[in-house]
Protein backbone atom coordinates (compact mmCIF):
# COMPACT_ATOMS: atom_id res chain seq x y z
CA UNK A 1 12.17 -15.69 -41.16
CA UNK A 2 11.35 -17.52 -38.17
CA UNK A 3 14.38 -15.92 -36.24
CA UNK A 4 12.50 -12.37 -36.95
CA UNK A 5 8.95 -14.30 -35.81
CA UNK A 6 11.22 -14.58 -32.26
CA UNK A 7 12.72 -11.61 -32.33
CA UNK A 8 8.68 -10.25 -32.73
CA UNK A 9 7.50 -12.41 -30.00
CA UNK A 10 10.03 -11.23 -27.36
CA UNK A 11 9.70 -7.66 -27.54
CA UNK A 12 5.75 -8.22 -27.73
CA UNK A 13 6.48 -9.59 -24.36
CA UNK A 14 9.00 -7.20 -23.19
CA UNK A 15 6.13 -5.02 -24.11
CA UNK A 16 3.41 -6.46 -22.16
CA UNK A 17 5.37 -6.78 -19.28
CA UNK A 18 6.48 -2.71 -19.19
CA UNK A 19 2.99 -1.92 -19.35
CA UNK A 20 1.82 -4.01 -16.98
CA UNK A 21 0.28 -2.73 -13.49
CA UNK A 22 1.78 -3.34 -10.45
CA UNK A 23 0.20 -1.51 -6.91
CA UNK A 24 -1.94 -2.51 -3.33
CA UNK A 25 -5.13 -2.40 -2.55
CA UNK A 26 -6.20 -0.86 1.13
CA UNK A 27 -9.23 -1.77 2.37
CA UNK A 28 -11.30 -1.59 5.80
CA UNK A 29 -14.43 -3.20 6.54
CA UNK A 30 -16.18 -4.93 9.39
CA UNK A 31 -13.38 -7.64 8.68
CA UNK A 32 -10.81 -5.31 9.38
CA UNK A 33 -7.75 -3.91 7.48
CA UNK A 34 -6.77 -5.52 4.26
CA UNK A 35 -3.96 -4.63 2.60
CA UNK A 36 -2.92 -6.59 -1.09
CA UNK A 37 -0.31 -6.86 -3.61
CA UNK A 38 -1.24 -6.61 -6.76
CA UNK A 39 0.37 -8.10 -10.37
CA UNK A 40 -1.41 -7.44 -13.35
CA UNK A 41 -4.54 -10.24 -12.65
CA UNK A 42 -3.04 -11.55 -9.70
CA UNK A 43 -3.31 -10.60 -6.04
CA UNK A 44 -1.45 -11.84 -2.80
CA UNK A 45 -2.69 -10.41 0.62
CA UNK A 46 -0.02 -8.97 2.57
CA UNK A 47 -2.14 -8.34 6.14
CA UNK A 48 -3.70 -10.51 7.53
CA UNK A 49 -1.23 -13.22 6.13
CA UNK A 50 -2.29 -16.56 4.69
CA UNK A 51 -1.49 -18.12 8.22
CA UNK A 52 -4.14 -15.90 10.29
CA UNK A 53 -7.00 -17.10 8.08
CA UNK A 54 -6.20 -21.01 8.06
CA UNK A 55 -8.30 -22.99 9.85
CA UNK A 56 -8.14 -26.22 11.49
CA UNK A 57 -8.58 -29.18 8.83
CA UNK A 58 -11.82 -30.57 9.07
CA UNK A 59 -13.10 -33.69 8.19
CA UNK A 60 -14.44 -34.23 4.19
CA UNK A 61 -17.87 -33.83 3.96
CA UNK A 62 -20.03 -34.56 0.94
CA UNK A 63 -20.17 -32.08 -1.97
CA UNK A 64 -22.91 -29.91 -0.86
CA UNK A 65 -24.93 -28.09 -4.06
CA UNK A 66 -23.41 -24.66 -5.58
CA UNK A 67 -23.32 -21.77 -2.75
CA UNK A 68 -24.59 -18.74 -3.09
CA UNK A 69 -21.48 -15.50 -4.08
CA UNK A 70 -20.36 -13.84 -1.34
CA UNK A 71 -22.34 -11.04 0.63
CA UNK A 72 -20.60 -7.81 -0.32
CA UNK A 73 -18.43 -6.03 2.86
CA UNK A 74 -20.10 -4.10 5.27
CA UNK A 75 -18.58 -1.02 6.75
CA UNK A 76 -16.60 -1.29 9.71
CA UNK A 77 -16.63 0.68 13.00
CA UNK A 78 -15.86 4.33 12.34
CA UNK A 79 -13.58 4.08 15.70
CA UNK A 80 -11.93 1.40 14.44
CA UNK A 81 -11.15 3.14 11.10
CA UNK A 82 -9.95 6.17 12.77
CA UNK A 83 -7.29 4.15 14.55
CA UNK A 84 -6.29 2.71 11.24
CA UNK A 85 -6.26 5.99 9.20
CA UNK A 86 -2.85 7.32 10.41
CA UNK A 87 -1.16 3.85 8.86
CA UNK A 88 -3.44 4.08 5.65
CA UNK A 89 -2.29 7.71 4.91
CA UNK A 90 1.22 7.12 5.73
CA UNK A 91 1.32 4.37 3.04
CA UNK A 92 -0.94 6.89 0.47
CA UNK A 93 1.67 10.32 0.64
CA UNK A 94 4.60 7.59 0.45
CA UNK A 95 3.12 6.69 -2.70
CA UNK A 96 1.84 10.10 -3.90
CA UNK A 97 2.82 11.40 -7.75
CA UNK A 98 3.77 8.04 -8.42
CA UNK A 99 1.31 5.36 -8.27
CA UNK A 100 -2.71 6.03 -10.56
CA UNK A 101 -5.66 5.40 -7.84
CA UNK A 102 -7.83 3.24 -10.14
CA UNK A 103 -10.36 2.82 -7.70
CA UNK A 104 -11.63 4.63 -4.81
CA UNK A 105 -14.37 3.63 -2.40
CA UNK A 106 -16.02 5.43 0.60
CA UNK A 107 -19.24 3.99 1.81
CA UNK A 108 -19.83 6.07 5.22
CA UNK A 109 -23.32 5.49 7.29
CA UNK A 110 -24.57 7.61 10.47
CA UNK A 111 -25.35 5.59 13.06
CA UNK A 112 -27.78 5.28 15.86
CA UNK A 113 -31.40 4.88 17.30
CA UNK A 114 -32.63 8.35 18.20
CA UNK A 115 -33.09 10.69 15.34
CA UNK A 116 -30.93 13.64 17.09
CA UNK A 117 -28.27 11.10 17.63
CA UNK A 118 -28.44 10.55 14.37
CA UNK A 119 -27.85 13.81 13.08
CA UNK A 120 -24.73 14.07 15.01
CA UNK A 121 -23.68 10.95 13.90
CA UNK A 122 -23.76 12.45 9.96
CA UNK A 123 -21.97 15.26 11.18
CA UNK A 124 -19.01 13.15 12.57
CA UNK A 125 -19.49 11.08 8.89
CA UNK A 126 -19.12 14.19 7.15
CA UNK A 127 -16.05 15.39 8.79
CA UNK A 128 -14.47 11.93 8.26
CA UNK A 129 -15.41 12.42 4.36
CA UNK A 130 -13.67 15.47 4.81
CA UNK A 131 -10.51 14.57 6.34
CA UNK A 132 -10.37 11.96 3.74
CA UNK A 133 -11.14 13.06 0.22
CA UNK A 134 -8.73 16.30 0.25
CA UNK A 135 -6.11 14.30 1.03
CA UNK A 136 -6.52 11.63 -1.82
CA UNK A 137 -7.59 14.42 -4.47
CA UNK A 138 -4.21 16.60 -3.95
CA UNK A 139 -2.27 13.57 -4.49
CA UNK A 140 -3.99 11.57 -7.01
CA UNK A 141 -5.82 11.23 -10.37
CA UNK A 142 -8.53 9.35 -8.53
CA UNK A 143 -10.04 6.85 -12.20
CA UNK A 144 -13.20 6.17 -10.68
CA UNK A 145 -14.84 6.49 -7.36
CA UNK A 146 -17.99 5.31 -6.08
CA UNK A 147 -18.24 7.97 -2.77
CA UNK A 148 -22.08 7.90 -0.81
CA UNK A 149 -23.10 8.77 2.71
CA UNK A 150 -26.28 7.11 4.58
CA UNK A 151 -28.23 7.02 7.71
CA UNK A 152 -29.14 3.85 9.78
CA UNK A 153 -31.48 3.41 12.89
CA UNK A 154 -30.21 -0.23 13.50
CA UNK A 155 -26.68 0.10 13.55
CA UNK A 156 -25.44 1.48 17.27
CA UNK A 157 -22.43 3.60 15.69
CA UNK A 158 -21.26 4.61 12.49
CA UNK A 159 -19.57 2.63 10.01
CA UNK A 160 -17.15 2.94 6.92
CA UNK A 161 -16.13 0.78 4.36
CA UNK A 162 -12.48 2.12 2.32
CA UNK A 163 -11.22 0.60 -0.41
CA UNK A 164 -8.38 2.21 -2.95
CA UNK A 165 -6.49 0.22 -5.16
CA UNK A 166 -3.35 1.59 -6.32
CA UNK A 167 -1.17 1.14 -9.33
CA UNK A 168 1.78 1.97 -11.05
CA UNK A 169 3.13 0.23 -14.85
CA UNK A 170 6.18 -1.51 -14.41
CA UNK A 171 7.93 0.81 -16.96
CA UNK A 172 7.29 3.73 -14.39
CA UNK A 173 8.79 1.56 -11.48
CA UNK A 174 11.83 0.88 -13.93
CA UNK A 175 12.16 4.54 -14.49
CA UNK A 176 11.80 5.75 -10.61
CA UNK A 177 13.72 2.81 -9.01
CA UNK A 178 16.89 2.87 -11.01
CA UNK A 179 17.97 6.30 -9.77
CA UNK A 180 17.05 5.28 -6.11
CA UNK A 181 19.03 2.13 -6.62
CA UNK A 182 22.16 4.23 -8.48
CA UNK A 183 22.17 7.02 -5.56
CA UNK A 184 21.76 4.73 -2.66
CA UNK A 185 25.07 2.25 -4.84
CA UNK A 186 26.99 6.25 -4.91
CA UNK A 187 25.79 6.80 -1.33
CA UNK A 188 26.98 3.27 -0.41
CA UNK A 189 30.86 3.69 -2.23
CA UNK A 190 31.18 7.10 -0.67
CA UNK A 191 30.76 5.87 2.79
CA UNK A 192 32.90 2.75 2.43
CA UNK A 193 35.68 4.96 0.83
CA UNK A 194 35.24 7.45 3.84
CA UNK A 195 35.43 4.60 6.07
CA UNK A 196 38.53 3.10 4.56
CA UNK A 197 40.65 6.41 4.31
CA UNK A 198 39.41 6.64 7.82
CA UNK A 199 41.06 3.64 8.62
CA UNK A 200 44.32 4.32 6.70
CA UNK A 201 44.68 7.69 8.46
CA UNK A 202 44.60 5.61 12.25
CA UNK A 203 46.42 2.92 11.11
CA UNK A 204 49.77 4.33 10.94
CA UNK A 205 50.51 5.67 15.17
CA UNK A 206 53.92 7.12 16.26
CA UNK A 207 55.82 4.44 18.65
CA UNK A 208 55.50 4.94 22.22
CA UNK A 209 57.93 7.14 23.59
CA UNK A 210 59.98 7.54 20.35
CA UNK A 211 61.53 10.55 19.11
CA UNK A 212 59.39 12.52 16.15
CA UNK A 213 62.92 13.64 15.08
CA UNK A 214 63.87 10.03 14.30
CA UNK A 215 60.76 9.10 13.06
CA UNK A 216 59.97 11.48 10.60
């Protein structure tokens, strides 16, 4: 009985770990790009590494009382995010059909302190929606998005904050990565045997100055 109780135990856990959801997270605020790994719960931050946020050690202080949570991200400079947008959607079609976009978030603000300027400011935020969106709809079942446009008179230009986490079960990158890894082992073996018949064929040269007749 207790053998079975194991037996039980281990494919529950062969079965939790199938379905669970491995992916990244993209994000760009006024902090800059952020790009994560994600493991079920757990996250690791690829860019910036661990290293570019340490800080010099500082002396202990005393335990100060119970801080306040984090202010939530701002938007960073739409410039800025253009810049960064080639990289972001290289990373998105590479991962297109294959990965679920659980979240999606698109916080875009026009920018600027004269009312006209203004106006053309949404119109620039609007096109940016629109270069965006399309391009995240035709390639994903977007789970839930939180998408909203808004004006500011004390910001000098406009501002974006992008966040979409991406995921994938690790049953589904079972099922795609074995192929890959089969065909690139065939691909490998077929190039090695090329290479080696190549060098069978050139290793066998006619003497220098010999006679073909006596060296048939």
């Amino acid at each position: 009985m207790t053998a079975l109780y194991v037996v039980l135990a281990l494919l529950a856990l062969i079965f939790i770990l199938l379905i669970l959801r491995v992916g990244v997270v993209l994000e760009y605020s006024d902090e800059g790009f952020l790009l994560e790994l994600i493991v079920g719960p757990f996250s690791k931050r690829l860019h910036p590494s661990d290293d570019e946020k340490k800080e010099p050690k500082r002396e202990k202080k005393p335990p100060k009382a119970p801080e306040k949570p984090a202010p939530e991200k701002k938007g960073g400079a739409m410039s800025g995010f253009q810049e960064i947008w080639a990289f972001i959607k290289k990373i998105i079609l590479r991962l297109r059909r294959k990965f679920r976009m659980d979240e999606l978030i698109l916080h875009v603000i026009a920018a600027g302190e004269d009312p006209v300027k203004v106006a053309l400011s949404y119109g620039g935020v609007s096109a940016a929606v629109g270069m965006i969106i399309p391009v995240l709809e035709q390639n994903f079942n977007i789970k839930k998005r939180d998408i909203k446009s808004d004006f500011s008179f004390e910001l000098k230009e406009p501002s974006i904050f992008f966040r979409a986490k991406l995921t994938m079960a690790v049953w589904q990158v079972i099922y795609v990565g074995l192929p890959a890894i089969r065909d690139y082992i065939s691909l490998k073996r077929k190039k090695e045997g090329g290479k080696e018949e190549k060098y069978g064929q050139a290793s066998y040269r006619r003497p220098h100055g010999s006679n073909p007749a006596q060296h048939p």
